[in-house]
Protein backbone atom coordinates (compact mmCIF):
# COMPACT_ATOMS: atom_id res chain seq x y z
CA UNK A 1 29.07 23.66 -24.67
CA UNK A 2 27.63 20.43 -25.93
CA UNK A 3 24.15 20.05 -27.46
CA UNK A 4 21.51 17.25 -26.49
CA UNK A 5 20.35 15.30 -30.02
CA UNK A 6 16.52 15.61 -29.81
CA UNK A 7 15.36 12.15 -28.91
CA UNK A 8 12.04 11.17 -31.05
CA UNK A 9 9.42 9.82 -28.42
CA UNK A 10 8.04 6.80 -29.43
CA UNK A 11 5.48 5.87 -26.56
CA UNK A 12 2.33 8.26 -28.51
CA UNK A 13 -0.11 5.20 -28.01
CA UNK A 14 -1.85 3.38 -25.06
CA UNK A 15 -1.32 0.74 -23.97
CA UNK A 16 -3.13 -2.21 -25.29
CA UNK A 17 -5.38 -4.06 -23.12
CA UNK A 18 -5.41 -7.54 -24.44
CA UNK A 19 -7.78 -10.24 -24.27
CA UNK A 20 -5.32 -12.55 -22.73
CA UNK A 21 -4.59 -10.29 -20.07
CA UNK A 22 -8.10 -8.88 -19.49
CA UNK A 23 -8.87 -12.94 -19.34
CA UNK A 24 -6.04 -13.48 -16.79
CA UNK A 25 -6.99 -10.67 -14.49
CA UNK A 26 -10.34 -11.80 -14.37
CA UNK A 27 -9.43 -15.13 -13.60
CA UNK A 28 -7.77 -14.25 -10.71
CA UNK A 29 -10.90 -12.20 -9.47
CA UNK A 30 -12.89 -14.95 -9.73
CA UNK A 31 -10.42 -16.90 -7.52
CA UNK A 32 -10.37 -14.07 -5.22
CA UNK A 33 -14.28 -14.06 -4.68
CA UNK A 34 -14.46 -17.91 -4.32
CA UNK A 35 -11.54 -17.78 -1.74
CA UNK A 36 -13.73 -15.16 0.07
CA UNK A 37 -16.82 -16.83 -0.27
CA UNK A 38 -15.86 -20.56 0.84
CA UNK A 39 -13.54 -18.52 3.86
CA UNK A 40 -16.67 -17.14 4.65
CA UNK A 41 -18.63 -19.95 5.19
CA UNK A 42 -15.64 -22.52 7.05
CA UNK A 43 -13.58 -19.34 9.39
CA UNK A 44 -15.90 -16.12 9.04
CA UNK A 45 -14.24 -13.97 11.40
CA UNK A 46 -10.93 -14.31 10.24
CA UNK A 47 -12.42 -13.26 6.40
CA UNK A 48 -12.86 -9.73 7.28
CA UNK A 49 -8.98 -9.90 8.83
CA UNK A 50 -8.44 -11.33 5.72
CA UNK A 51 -9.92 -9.04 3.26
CA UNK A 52 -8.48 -5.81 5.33
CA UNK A 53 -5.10 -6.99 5.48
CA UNK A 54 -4.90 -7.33 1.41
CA UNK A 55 -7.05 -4.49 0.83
CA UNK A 56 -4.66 -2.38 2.38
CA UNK A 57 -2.41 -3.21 0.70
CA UNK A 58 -3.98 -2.75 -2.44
CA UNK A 59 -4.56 1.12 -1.46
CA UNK A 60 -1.30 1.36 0.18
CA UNK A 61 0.40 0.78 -3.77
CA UNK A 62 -2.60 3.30 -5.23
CA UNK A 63 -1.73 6.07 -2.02
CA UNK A 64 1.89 5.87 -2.09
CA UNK A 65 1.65 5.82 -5.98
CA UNK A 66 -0.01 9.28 -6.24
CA UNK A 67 2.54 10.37 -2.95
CA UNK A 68 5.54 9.71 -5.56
CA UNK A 69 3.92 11.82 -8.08
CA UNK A 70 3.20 14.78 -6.13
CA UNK A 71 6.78 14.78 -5.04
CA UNK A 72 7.80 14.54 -8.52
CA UNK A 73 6.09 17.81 -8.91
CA UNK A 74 7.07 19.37 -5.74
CA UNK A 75 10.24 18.69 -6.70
CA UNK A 76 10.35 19.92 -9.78
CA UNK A 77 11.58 16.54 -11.12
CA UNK A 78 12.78 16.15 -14.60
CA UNK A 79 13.95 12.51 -14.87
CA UNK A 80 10.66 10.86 -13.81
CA UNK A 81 8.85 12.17 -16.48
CA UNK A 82 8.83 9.04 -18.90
CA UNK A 83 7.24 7.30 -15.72
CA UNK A 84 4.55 9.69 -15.04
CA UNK A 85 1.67 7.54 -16.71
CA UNK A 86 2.92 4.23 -15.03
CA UNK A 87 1.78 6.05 -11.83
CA UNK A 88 -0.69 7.82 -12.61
CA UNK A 89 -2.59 4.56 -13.50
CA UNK A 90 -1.75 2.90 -10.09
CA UNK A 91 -3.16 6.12 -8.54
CA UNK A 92 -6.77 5.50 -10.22
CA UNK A 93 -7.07 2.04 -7.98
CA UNK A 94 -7.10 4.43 -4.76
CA UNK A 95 -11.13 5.12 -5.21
CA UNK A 96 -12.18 1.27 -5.74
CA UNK A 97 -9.71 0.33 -2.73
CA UNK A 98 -11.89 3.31 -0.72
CA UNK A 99 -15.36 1.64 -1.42
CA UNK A 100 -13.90 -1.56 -0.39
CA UNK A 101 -12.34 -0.64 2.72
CA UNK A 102 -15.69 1.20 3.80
CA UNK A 103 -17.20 -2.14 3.01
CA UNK A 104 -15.30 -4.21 5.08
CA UNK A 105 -15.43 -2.14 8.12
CA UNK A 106 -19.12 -1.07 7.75
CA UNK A 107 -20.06 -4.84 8.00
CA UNK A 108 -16.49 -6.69 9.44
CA UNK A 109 -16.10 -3.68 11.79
CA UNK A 110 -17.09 -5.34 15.25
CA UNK A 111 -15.14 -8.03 14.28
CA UNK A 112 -11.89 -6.61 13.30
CA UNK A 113 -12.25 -3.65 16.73
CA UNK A 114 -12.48 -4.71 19.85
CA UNK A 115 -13.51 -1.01 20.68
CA UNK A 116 -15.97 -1.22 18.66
CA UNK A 117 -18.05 -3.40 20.58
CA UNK A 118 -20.89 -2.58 22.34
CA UNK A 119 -20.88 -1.80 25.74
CA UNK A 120 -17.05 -1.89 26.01
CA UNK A 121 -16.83 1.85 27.38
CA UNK A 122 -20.11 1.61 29.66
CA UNK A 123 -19.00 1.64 32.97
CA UNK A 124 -20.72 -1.23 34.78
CA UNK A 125 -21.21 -3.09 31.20
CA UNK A 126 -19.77 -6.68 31.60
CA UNK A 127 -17.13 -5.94 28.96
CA UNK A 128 -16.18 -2.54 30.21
CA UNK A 129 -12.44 -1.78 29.38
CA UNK A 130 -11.29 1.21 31.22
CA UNK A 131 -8.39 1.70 28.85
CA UNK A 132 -10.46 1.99 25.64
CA UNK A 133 -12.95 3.99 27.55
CA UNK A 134 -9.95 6.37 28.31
CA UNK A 135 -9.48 6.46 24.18
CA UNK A 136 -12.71 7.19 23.52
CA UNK A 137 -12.89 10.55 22.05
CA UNK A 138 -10.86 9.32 19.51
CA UNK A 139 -11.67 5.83 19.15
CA UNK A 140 -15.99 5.92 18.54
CA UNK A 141 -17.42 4.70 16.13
CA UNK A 142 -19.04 8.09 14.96
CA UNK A 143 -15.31 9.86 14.39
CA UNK A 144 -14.04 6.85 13.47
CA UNK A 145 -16.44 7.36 10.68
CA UNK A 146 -16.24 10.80 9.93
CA UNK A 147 -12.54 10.40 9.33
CA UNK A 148 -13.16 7.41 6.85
CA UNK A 149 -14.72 9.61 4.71
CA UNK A 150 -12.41 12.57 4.83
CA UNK A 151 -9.49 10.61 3.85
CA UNK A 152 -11.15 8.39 0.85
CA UNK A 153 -12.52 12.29 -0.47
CA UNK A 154 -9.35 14.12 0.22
CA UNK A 155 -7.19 11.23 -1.55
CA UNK A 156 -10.05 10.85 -4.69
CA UNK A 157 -9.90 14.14 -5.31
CA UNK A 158 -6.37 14.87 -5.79
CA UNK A 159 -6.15 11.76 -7.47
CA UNK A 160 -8.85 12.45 -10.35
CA UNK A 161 -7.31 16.48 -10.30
CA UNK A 162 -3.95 15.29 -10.76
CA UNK A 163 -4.88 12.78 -13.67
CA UNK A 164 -7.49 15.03 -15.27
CA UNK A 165 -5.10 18.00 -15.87
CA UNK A 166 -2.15 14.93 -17.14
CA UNK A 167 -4.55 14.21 -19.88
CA UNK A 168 -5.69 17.80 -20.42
CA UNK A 169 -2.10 18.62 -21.51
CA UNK A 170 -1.46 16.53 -24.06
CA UNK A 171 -3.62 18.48 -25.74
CA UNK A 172 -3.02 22.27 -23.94
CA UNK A 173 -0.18 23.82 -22.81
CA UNK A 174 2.16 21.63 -21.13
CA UNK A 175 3.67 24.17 -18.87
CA UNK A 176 0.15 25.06 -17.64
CA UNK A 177 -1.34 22.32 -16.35
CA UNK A 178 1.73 20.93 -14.72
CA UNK A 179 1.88 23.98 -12.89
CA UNK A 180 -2.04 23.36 -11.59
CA UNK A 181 -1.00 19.93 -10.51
CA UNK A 182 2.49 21.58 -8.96
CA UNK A 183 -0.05 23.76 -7.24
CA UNK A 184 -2.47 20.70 -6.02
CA UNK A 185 0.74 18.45 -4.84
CA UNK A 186 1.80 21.14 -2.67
CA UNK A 187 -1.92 21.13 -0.59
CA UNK A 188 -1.81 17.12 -1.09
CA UNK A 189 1.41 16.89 0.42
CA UNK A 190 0.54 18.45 3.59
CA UNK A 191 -3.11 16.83 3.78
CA UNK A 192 -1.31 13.39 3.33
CA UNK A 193 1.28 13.72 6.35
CA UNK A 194 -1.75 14.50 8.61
CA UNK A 195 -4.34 11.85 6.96
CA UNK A 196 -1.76 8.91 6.31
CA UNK A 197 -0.55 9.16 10.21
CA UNK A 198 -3.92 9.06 11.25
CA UNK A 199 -4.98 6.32 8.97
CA UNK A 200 -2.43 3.92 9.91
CA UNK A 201 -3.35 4.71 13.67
CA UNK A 202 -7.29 4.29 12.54
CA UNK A 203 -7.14 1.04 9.96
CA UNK A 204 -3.97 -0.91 11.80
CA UNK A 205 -2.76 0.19 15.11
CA UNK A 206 -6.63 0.41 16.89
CA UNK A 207 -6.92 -3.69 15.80
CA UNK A 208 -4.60 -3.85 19.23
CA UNK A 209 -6.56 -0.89 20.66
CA UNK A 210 -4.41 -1.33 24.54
CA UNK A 211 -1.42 -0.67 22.18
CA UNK A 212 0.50 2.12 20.79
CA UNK A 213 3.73 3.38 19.25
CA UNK A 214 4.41 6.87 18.10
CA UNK A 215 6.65 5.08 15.18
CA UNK A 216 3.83 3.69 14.22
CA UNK A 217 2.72 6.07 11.41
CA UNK A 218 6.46 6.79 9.98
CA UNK A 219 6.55 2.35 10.25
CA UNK A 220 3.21 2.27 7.94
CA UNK A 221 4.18 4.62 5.63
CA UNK A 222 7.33 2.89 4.75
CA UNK A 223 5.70 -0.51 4.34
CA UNK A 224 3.47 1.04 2.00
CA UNK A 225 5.90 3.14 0.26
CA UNK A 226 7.80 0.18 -1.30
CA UNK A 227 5.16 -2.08 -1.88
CA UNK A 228 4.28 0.85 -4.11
CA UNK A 229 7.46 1.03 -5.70
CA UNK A 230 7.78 -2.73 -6.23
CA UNK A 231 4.50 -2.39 -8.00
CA UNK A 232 5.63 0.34 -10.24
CA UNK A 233 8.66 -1.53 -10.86
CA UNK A 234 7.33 -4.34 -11.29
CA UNK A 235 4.68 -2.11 -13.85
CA UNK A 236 7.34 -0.49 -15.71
CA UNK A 237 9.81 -3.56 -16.61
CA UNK A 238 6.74 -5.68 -17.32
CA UNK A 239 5.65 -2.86 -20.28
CA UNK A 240 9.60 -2.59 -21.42
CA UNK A 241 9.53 -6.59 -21.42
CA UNK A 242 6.44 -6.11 -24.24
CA UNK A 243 8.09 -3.50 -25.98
CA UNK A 244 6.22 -0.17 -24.43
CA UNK A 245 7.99 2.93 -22.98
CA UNK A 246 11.23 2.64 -24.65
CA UNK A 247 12.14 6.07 -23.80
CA UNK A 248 12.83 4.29 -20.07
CA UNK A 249 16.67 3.53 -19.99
CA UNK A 250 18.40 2.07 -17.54
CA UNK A 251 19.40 5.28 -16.17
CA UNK A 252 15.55 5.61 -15.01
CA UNK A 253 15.61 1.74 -13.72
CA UNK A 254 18.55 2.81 -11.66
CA UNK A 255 16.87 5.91 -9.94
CA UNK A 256 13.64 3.67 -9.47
CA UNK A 257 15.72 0.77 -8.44
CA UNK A 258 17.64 3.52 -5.86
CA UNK A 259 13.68 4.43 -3.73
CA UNK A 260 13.32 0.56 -3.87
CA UNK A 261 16.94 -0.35 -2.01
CA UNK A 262 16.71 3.00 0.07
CA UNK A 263 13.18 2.83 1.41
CA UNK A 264 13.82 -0.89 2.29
CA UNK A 265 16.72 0.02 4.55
CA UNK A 266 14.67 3.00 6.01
CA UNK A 267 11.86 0.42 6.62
CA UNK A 268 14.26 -1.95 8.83
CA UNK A 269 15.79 1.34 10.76
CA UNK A 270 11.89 1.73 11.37
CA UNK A 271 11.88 -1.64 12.31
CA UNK A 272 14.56 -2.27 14.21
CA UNK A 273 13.77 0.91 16.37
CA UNK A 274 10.22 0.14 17.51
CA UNK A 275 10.77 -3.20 18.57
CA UNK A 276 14.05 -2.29 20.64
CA UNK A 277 12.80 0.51 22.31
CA UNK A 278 9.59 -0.93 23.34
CA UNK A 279 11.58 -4.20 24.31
CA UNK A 280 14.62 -2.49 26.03
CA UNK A 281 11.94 -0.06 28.25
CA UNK A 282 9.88 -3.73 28.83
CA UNK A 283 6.62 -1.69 29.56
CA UNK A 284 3.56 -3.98 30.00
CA UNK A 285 1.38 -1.75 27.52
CA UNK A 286 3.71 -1.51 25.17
CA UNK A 287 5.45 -4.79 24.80
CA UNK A 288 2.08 -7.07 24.42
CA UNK A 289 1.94 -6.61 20.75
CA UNK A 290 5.39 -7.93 20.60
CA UNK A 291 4.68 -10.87 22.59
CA UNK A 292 1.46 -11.93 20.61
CA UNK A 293 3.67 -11.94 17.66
CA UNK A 294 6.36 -13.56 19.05
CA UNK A 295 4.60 -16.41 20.92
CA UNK A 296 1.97 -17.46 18.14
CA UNK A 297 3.83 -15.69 14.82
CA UNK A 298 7.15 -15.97 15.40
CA UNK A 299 8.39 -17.33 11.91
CA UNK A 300 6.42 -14.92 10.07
CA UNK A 301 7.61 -11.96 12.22
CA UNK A 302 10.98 -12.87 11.58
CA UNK A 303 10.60 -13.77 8.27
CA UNK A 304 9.10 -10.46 7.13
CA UNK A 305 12.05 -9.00 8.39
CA UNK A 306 14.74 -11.10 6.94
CA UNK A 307 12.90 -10.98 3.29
CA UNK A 308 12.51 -7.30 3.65
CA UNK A 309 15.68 -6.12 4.69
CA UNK A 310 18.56 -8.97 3.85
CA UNK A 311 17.37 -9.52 0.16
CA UNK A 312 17.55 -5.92 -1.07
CA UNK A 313 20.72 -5.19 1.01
CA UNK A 314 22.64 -7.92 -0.58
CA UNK A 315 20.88 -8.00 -4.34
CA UNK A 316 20.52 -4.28 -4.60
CA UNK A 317 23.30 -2.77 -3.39
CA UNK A 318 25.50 -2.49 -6.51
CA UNK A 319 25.11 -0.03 -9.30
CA UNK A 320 24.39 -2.89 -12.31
CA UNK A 321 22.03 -4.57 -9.90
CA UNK A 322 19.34 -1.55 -10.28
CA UNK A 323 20.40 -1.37 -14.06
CA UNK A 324 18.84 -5.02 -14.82
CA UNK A 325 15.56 -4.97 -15.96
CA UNK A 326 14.18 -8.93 -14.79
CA UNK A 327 16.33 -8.64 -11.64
CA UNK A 328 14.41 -5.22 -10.74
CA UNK A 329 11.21 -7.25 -11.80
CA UNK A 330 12.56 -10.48 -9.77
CA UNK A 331 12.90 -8.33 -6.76
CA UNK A 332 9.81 -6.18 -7.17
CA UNK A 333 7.85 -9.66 -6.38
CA UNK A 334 10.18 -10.65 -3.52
CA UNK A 335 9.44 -7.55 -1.95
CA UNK A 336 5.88 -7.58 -2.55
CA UNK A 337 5.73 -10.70 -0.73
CA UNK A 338 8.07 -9.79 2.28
CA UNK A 339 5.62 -6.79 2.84
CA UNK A 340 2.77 -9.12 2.44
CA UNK A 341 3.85 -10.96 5.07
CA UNK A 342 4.27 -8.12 7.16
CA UNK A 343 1.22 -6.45 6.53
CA UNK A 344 -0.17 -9.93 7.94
CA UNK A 345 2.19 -9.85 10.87
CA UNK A 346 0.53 -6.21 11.48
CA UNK A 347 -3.15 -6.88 10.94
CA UNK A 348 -4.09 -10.80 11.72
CA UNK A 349 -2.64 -11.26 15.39
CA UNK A 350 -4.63 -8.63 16.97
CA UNK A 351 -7.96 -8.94 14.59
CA UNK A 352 -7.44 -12.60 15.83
CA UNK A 353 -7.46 -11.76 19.47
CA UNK A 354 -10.75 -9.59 18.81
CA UNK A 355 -12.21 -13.04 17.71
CA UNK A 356 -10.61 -14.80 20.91
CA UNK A 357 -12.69 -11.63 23.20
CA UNK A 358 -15.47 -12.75 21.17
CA UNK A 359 -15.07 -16.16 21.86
CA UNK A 360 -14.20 -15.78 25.39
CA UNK A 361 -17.63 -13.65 25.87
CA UNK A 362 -19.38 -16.67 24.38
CA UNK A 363 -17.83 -19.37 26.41
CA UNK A 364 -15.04 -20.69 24.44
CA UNK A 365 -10.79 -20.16 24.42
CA UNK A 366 -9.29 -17.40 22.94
CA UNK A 367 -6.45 -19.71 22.00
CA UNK A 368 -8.80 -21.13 19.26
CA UNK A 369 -9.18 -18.31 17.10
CA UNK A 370 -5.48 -17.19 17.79
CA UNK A 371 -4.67 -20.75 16.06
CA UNK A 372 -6.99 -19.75 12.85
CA UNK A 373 -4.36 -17.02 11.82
CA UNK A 374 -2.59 -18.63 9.66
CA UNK A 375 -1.52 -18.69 5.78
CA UNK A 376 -3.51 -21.52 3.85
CA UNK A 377 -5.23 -21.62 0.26
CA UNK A 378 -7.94 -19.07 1.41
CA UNK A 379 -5.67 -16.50 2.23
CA UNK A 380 -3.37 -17.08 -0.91
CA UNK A 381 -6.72 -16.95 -2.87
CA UNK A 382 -7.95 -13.68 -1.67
CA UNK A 383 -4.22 -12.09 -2.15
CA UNK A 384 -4.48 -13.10 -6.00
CA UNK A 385 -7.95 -11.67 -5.94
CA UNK A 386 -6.88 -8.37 -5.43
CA UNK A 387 -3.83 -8.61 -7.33
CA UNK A 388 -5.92 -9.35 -10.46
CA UNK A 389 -8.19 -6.37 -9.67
CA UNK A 390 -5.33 -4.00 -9.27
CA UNK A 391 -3.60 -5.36 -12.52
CA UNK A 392 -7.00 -5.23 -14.18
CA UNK A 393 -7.30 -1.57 -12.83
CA UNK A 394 -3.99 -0.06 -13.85
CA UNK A 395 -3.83 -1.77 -17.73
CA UNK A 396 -7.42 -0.21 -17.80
CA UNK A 397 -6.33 3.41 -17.36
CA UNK A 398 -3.01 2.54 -18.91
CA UNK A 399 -5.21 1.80 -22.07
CA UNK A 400 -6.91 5.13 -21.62
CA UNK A 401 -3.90 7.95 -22.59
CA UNK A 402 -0.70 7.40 -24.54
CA UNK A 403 2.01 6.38 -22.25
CA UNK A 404 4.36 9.27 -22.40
CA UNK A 405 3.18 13.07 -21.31
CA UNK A 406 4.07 14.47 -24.43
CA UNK A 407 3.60 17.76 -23.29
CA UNK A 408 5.26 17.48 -19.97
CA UNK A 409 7.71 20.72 -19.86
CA UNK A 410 10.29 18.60 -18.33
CA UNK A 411 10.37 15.51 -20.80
CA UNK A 412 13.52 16.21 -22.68
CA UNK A 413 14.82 16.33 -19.46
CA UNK A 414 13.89 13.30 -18.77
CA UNK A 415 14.95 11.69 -22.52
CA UNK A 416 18.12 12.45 -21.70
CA UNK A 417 18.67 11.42 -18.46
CA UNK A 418 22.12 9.87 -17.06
CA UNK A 419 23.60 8.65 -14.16
């Protein structure tokens, strides 16, 4: 039987932070704020659609991030192991995303939730709904808040645990500490199912609060799940292009490259199945969310689609295609953008009817703010507001710990990996 030749790991050292980048991230923050500020003062209501659509986002990548890892450990996973750090560092955005998110519902709450507002399950109240008064026990404002909190602490802590006992073994026993994080994964695993399903249901689905899907959850997930791996793609072959992690072959690039083609056809099943079922039953409940999208965002609803599903299915189906480093980086961006666009398909349409109930209670046409959901230098600004904060997040903690687990019992494993 053959013998592995011991391959020297070369990744001991951070990352380096450099001016230039710390200088471009920050740039792009300041964008960010101005685009939020100047929004602010011309289209106010559709801001806070605004700022929860892209934050979202941005803790979708830093969720899903620390999801992959704690199925790496599950798993048992040798291969990943040059990656770990990579993740790890997208995982650390998940607490800023939290206080952001509480942020922009304690203050943009009303006018994001048409349940939220007042009166609306007071029978005999001029805005009574009898439908949202019939969700009530779940949708009020006091749960609603309650589980805001559970998920942000449940996801912080396993996110500092799992990175605390990472950087605890490069100087302790390797075997050890993965173990405690094998451990933690395990409980995280199961806490995610249950908070993830009811997040999506919480942040997304309750913006059309008549409306609901029991697909809805598995649909959310997979958005988020490769926008997360298109960052860490995207994260990976951006450090190889600068000379870091070496020790990543294209072996690796094909596995990663393999979640980003699979999860983007398991996204379109998702897809495809929600909208045919509710459209071939043709329920009135059910299909109004289509037909909001379909009569006022019908390019963009169809376009997220064809971006999400046609591009990887024809670039990324062959073997060399998830071997290439820029092409992986080319479609890492692509992707990011087709779920961008469907995270906005998702969020603005019903926030934008909230404003038109608004509107209509004040004396004006819904059809006005409908028209205000649309894509325009505000929106673009805000998106490359919190990409700079998440790039300026991860290169922090990348900076922080060399990027290779030395210690990690499974790394020669993972030096040696080929498919």
């Amino acid at each position: 039987m053959g013998h592995h030749q011991h391959i020297e790991v070369t990744s001991t050292k951070p990352y380096e932070f450099t001016r230039k980048n710390r200088m471009i991230a920050g740039v792009m923050i300041i964008i960010g704020l101005i685009a939020i500020i100047s929004q602010f003062a011309t289209h106010h209501t559709q801001t806070w659609s605004n700022l929860l659509m892209n934050n979202f986002m941005f803790m979708g990548m830093a969720l899903c991030a620390t999801f992959f890892l704690a199925v790496q450990y599950v798993a048992e996973v040798g291969w990943s192991a040059v990656i770990k750090r990579p993740v790890e560092a997208m995982g650390q955005a998940l607490p800023v995303a939290g206080v952001i998110m509480i942020l922009i519902i304690a203050f943009g709450g009303q006018s994001l939730y048409h349940w939220m507002a007042p009166g609306i399950t007071t029978p005999g109240a001029e805005n009574y709904d009898s439908i949202i008064a019939g969700k009530s026990a779940f949708l009020n404002p006091a749960f609603f808040w309650i589980r805001i909190v559970a998920f942000f602490t449940i996801w912080t802590y396993f996110v500092k645990l799992f990175r605390k006992n990472s950087l605890l073994s490069d100087e302790g026993d390797g075997v050890v500490y993965w173990k405690k994080n094998r451990g933690a994964a395990a409980k995280f695993l199961v806490l995610f199912a249950i908070t993830e399903s009811i997040m999506s249901w919480d942040f997304i689905m309750s913006i059309d609060a008549h409306w609901y899907s029991t697909l809805f959850a598995w649909y959310t997930f997979a958005g988020m799940f490769i926008t997360s791996i298109a960052a860490l793609i995207f994260t990976i072959t951006y450090l190889k292009s600068k000379g870091y992690l070496q020790e990543v072959t294209e072996h690796h690039l094909h596995d990663i490259g393999k979640f980003m083609f699979a999860f983007s056809i398991f996204w379109t099943y998702l897809w495809f199945c929600q909208f045919m079922l509710i459209w071939y039953a043709n329920i009135p409940e059910e299909v109004t969310y289509f037909m909001l999208r379909q009569d006022h965002y019908r390019g963009w609803w169809l376009g997220s689609f064809f971006i999400n599903f046609i591009a990887p299915f024809v670039i990324l189906m062959t073997r060399d295609a998830k071997r290439k480093l820029y092409l992986l980086m080319y479609m890492s961006i692509v992707i990011f953008i087709g779920h961008w666009i469907d995270t906005f398909v998702m969020v603005i349409p019903g926030s934008m009817l909230t404003a038109g109930h608004h509107a209509a209670e004040a004396g004006a046409h819904h059809g006005n703010a409908l028209s205000l959901g649309s894509v325009g230098l505000m929106e673009i600004g805000t998106t490359l507001g919190f990409i700079g904060l998440f790039m300026y997040l991860v290169q922090h903690h990348l900076s922080k710990a060399p990027l290779i687990a030395k210690n990690h019992p499974l790394l020669e494993e993972s030096l040696h990996h080929a498919i």
